[in-house]
N, C-alpha and C. Protein backbone atom coordinates (compact mmCIF):
# COMPACT_ATOMS: atom_id res chain seq x y z
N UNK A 1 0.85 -1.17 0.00
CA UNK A 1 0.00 0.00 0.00
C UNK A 1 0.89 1.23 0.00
N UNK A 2 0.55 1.99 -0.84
CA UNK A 2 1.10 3.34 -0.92
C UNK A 2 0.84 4.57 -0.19
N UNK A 3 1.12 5.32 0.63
CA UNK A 3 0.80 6.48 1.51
C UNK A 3 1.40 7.67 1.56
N UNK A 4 0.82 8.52 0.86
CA UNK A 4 1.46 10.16 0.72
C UNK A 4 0.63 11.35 1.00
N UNK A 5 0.87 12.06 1.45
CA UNK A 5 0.27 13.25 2.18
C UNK A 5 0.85 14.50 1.47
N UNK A 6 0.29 14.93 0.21
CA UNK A 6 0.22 15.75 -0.03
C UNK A 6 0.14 17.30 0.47
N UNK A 7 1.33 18.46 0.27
CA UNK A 7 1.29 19.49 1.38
C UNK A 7 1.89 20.71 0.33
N UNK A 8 1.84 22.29 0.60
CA UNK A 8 2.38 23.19 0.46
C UNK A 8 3.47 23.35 1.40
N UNK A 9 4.02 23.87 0.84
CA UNK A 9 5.38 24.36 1.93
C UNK A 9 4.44 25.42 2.99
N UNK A 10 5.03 25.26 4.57
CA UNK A 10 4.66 26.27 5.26
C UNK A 10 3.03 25.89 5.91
N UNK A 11 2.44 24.61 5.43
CA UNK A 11 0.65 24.38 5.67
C UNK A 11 1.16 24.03 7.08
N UNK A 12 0.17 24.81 7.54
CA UNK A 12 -0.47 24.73 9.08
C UNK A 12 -0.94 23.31 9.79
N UNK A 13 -1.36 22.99 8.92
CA UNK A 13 -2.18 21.31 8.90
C UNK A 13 -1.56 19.97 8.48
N UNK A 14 -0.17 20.34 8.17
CA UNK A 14 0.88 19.45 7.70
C UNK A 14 0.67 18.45 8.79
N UNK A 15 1.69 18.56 9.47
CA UNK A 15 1.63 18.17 11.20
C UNK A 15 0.62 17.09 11.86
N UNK A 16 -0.27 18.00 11.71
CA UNK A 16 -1.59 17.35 11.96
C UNK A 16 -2.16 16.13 11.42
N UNK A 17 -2.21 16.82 10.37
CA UNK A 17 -2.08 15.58 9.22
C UNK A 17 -1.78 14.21 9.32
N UNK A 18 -0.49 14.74 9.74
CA UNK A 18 0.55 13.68 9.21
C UNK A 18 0.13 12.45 10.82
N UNK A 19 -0.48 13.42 11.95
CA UNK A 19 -0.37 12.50 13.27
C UNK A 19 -1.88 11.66 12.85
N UNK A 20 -2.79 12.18 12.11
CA UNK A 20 -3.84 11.15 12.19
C UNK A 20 -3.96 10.56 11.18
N UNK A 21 -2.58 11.00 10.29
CA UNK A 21 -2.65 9.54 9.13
C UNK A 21 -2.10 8.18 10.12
N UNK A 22 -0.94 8.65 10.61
CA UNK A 22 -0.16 7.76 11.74
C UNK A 22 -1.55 7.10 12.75
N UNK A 23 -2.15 7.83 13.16
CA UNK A 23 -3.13 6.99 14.24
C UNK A 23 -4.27 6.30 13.53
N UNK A 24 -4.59 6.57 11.95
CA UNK A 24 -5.78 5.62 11.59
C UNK A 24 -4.91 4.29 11.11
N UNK A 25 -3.62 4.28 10.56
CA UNK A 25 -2.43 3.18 10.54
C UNK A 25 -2.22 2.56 11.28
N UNK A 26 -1.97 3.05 12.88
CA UNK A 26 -1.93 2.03 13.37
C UNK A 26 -3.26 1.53 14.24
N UNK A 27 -4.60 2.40 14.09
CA UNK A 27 -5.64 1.68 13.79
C UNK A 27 -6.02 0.50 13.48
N UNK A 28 -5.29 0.69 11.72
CA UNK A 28 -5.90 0.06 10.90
C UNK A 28 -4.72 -1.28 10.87
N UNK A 29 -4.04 -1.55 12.01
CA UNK A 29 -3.44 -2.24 12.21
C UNK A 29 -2.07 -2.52 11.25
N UNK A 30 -1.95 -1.08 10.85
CA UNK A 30 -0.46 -0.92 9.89
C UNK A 30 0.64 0.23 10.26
N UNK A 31 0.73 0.09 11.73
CA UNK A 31 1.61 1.25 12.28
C UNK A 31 2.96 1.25 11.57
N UNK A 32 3.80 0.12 10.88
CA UNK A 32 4.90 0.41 10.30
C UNK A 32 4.93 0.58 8.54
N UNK A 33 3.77 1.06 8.29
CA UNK A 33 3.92 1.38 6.90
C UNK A 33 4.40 3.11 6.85
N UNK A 34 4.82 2.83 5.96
CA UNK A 34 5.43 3.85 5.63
C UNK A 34 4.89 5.40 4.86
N UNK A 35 5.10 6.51 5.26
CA UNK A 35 4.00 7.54 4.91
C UNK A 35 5.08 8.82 4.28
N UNK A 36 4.78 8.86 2.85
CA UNK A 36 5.70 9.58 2.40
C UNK A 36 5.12 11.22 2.03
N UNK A 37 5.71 12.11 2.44
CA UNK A 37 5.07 13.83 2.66
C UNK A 37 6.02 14.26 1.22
N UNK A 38 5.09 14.44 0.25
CA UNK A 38 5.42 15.20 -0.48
C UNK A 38 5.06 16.65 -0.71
N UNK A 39 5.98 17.83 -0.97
CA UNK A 39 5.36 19.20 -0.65
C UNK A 39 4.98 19.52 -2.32
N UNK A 40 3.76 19.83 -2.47
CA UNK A 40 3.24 20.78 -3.91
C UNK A 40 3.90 21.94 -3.95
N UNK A 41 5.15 22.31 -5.11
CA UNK A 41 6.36 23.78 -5.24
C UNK A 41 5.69 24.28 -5.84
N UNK A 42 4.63 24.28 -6.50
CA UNK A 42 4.10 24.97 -7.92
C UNK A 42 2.77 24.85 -8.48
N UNK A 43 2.30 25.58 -9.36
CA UNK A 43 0.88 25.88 -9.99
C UNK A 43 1.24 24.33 -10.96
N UNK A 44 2.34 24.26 -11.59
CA UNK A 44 2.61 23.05 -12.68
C UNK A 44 2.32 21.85 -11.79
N UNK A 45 3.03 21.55 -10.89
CA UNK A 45 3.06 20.35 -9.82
C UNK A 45 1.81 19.68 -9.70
N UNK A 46 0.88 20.95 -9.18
CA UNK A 46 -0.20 21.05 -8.42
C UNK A 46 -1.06 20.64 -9.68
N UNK A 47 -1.02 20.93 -11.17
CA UNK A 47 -2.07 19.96 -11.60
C UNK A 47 -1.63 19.18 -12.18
N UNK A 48 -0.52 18.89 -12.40
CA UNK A 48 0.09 17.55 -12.57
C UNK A 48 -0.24 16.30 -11.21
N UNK A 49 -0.40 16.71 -10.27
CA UNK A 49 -0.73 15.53 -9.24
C UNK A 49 -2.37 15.70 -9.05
N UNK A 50 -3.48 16.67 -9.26
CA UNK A 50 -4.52 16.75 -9.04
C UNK A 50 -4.65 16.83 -7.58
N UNK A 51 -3.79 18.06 -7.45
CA UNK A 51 -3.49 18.69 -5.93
C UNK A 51 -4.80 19.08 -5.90
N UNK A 52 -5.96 18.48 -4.69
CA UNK A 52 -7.14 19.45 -4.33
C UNK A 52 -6.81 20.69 -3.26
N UNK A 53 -5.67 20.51 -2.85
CA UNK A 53 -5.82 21.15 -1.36
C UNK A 53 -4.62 20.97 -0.65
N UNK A 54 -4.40 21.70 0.53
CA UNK A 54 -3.38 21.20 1.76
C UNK A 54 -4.08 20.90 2.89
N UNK A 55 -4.03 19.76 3.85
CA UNK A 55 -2.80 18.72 3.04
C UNK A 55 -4.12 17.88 2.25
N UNK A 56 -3.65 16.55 1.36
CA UNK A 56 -4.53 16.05 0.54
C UNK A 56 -3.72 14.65 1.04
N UNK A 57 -4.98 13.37 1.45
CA UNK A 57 -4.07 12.05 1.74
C UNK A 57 -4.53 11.16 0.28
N UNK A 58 -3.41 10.82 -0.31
CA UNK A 58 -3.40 9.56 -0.78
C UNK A 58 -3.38 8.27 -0.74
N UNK A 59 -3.81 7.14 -0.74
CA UNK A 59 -4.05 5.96 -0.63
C UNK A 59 -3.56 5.13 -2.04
N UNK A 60 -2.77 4.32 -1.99
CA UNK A 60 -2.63 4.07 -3.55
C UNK A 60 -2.93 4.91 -4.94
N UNK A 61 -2.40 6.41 -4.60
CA UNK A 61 -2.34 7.75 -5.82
C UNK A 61 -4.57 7.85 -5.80
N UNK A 62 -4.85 7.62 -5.00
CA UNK A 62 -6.08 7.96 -4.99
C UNK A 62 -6.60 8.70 -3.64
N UNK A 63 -7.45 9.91 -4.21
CA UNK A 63 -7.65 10.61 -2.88
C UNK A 63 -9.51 10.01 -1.91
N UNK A 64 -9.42 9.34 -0.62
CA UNK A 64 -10.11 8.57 -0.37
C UNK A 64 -11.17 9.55 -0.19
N UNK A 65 -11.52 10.81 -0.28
CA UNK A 65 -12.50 11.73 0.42
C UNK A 65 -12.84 12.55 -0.81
C-alpha cells in the first residue's frame, strides 16, 4: 500500500495531518507502513498531481474523500 500526504510548503495542517494519518495506521493495524510527505512547489506540480488542497491524503495515488 502506498501512503502520501500531499502538502504546500509552510501548511499549518501538515503536522496534523501527518499524526492522524499515523493513528488511523496504526488503527488500521499498519503502524509500520510507511508515509511519504510530499510538498506541492508549484501551480505546474499542483495539476500535474490533481493537488485538491493542503494537506490532501493519498491511498494508492487515490484521494479517499
Amino acid at each position: 500500500m502506498d501512503v502520501e500526504l500531499l502538502v504546500v510548503a509552510d501548511c499549518p495542517g501538515a503536522a496534523p495531518a501527518r499524526e492522524l494519518l499515523r493513528a488511523a495506521l496504526t488503527h488500521a493495524e499498519l503502524p509500520g507502513l510507511e508515509v511519504r510527505v510530499t510538498v506541492i512547489a508549484d501551480e505546474h506540480q499542483a495539476q500535474e498531481r490533481r493537488f485538491a488542497g493542503s494537506p490532501t491524503f493519498l491511498i494508492d495515488g487515490v484521494d479517499p474523500f
